[in-house]
Protein backbone atom coordinates (compact mmCIF):
# COMPACT_ATOMS: atom_id res chain seq x y z
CA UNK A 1 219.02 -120.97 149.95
CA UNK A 2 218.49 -117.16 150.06
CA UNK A 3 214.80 -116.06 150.85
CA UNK A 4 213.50 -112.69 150.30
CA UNK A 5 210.23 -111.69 151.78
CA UNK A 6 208.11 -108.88 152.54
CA UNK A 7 205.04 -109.68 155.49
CA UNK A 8 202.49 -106.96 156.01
CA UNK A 9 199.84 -106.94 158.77
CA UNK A 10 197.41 -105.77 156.60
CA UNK A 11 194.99 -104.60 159.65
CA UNK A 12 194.45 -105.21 162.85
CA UNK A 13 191.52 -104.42 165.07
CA UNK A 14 190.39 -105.74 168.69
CA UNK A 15 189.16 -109.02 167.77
CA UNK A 16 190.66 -109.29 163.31
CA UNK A 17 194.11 -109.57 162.75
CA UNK A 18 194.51 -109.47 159.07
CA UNK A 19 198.36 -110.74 157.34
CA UNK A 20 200.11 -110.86 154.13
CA UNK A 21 203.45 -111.98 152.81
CA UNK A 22 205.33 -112.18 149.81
CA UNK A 23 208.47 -114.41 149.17
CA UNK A 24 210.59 -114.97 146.66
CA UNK A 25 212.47 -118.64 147.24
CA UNK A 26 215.92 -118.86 145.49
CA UNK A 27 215.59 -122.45 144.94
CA UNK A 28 218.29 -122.43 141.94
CA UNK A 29 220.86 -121.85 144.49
CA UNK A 30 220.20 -124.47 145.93
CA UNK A 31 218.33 -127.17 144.18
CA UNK A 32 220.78 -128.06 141.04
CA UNK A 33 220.99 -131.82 141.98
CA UNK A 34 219.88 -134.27 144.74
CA UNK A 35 222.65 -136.82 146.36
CA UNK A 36 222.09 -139.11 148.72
CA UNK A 37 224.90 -142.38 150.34
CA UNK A 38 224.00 -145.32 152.27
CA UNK A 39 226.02 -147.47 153.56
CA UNK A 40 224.75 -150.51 155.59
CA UNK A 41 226.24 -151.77 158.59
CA UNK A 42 228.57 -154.36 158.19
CA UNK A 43 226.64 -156.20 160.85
CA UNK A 44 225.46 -159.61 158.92
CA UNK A 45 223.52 -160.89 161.58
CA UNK A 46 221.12 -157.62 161.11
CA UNK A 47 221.54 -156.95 157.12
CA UNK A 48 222.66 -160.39 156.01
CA UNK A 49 224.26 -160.43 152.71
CA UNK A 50 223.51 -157.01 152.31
CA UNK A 51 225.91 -156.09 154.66
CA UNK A 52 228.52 -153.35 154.35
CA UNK A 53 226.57 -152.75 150.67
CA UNK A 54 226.10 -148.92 149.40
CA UNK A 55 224.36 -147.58 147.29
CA UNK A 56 224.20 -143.72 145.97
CA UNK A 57 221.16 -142.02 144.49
CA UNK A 58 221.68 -139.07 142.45
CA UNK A 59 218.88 -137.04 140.76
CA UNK A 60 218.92 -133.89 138.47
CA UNK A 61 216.23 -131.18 139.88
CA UNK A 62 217.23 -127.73 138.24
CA UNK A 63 214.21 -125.80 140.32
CA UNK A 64 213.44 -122.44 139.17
CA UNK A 65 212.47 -119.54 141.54
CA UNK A 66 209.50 -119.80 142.88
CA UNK A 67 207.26 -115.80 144.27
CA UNK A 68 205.05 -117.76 146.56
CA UNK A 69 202.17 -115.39 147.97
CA UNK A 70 200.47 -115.78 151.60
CA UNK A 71 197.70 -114.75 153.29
CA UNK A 72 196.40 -115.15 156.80
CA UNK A 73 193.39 -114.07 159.42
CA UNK A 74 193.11 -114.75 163.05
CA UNK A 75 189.50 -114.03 165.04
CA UNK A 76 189.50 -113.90 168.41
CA UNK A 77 186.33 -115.01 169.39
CA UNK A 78 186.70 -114.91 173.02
CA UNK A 79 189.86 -113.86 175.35
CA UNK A 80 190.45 -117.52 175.52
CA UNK A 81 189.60 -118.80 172.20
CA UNK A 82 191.66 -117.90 168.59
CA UNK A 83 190.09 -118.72 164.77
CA UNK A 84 192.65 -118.63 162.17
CA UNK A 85 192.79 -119.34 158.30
CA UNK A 86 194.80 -118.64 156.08
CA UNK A 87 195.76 -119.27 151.96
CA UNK A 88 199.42 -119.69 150.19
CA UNK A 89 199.86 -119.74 146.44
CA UNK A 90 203.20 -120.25 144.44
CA UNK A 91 203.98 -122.09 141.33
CA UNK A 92 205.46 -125.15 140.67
CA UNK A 93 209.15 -124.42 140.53
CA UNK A 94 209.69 -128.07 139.06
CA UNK A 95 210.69 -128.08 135.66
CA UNK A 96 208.95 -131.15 133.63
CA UNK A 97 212.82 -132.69 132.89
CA UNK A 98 213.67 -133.49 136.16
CA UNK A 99 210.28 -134.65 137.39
CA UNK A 100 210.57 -137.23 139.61
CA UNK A 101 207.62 -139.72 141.46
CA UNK A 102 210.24 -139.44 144.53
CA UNK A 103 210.42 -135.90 144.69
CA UNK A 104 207.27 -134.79 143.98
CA UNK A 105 207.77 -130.96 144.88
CA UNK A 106 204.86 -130.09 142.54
CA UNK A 107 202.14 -128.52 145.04
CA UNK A 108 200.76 -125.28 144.64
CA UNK A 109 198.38 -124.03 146.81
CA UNK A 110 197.89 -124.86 150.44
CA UNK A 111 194.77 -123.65 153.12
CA UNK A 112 195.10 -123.47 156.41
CA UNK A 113 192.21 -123.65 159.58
CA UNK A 114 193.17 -123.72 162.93
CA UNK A 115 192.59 -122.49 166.43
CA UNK A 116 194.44 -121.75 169.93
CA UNK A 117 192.71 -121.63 172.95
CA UNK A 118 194.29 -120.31 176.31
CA UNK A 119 193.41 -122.11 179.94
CA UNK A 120 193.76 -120.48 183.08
CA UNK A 121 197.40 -120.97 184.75
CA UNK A 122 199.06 -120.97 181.68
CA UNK A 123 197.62 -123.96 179.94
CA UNK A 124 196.94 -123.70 176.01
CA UNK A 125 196.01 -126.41 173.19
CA UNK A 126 196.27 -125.55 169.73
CA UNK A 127 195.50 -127.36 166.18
CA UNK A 128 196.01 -126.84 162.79
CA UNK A 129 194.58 -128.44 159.37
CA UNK A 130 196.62 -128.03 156.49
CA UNK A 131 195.10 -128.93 153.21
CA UNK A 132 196.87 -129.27 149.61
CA UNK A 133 194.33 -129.94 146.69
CA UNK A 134 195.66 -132.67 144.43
CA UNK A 135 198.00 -131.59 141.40
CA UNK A 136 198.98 -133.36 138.35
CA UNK A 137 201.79 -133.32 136.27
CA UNK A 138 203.54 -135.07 133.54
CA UNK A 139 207.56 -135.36 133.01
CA UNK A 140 209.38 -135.35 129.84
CA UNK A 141 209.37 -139.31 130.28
CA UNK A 142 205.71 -138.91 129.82
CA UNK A 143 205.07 -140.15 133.52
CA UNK A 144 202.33 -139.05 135.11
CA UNK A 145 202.62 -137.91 138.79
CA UNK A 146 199.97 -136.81 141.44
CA UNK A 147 200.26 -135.35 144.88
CA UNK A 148 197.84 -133.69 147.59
CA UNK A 149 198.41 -133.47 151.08
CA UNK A 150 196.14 -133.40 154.29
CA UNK A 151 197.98 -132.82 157.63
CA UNK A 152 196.89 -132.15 161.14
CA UNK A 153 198.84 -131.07 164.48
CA UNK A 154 197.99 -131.00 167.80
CA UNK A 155 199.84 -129.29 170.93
CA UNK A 156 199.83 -128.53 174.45
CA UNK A 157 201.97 -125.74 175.60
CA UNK A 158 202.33 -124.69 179.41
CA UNK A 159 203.66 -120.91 179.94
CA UNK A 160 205.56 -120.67 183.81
């Protein structure tokens, strides 16, 4: 998949650090149609008559291109400590024909909090929050689908 994108710091100061970026995600070159094999081990004390079985998914997707706009700040409150936030909005690039409840690709919007903060000797934790308000959408089957997300990350990171 080709991506084209344009990021801006937008303005920076001592303590604001202000960001923008534009994309533009080729997802038709890529996302015509989902296949996925499986073949189970022919090992029929683990899969029992299942074994050696396949099976083969294959779904229709079709995505159109999706602009998908971001926007970011980080504060630094103290040398040690970092506040960041930060926004990204796109469209669904889904078409309601090859909506599916297993790939439900359909989210929107996303905010972001998060922080870093640096120990002496070259000790740091950082987190992050990512939150995706919930989105609805209906296929041409008439089936309903929802999706939101909320994920969190946590890491330690020693510089030597």
């Amino acid at each position: 998949m080709a991506s084209y994108g344009v990021r801006q710091n937008i303005a920076r100061s001592e303590r604001w650090l202000l960001a923008a970026d534009i994309k533009l995600l080729n997802w038709s070159a890529v996302m015509d149609d989902f296949s996925m094999e499986f073949t189970a081990s022919d090992d029929v004390s683990v899969n029992g008559p299942a074994a050696g079985t396949g099976i083969v998914v294959s779904m229709e997707q079709k995505w159109d291109d999706q602009v998908v706009f971001a926007a970011g700040a980080q504060y630094t409150a103290t040398e040690a400590l970092k506040l960041r936030a930060g926004a990204n909005f796109g469209s669904n690039p889904v078409p309601d024909t090859c909506l599916n409840p297993l790939f439900p690709a359909i989210v929107t919007t996303h905010y972001t909090g998060g922080f870093g903060y640096d120990f002496p000797g070259g000790h740091a934790i950082s987190g992050a929050l990512a939150y995706v308000p919930e989105v609805t959408e209906t296929n041409a089957a008439g089936i309903t689908i929802e999706h939101s997300q909320l994920n969190w990350s946590m890491s330690y990171g020693y510089t030597f």
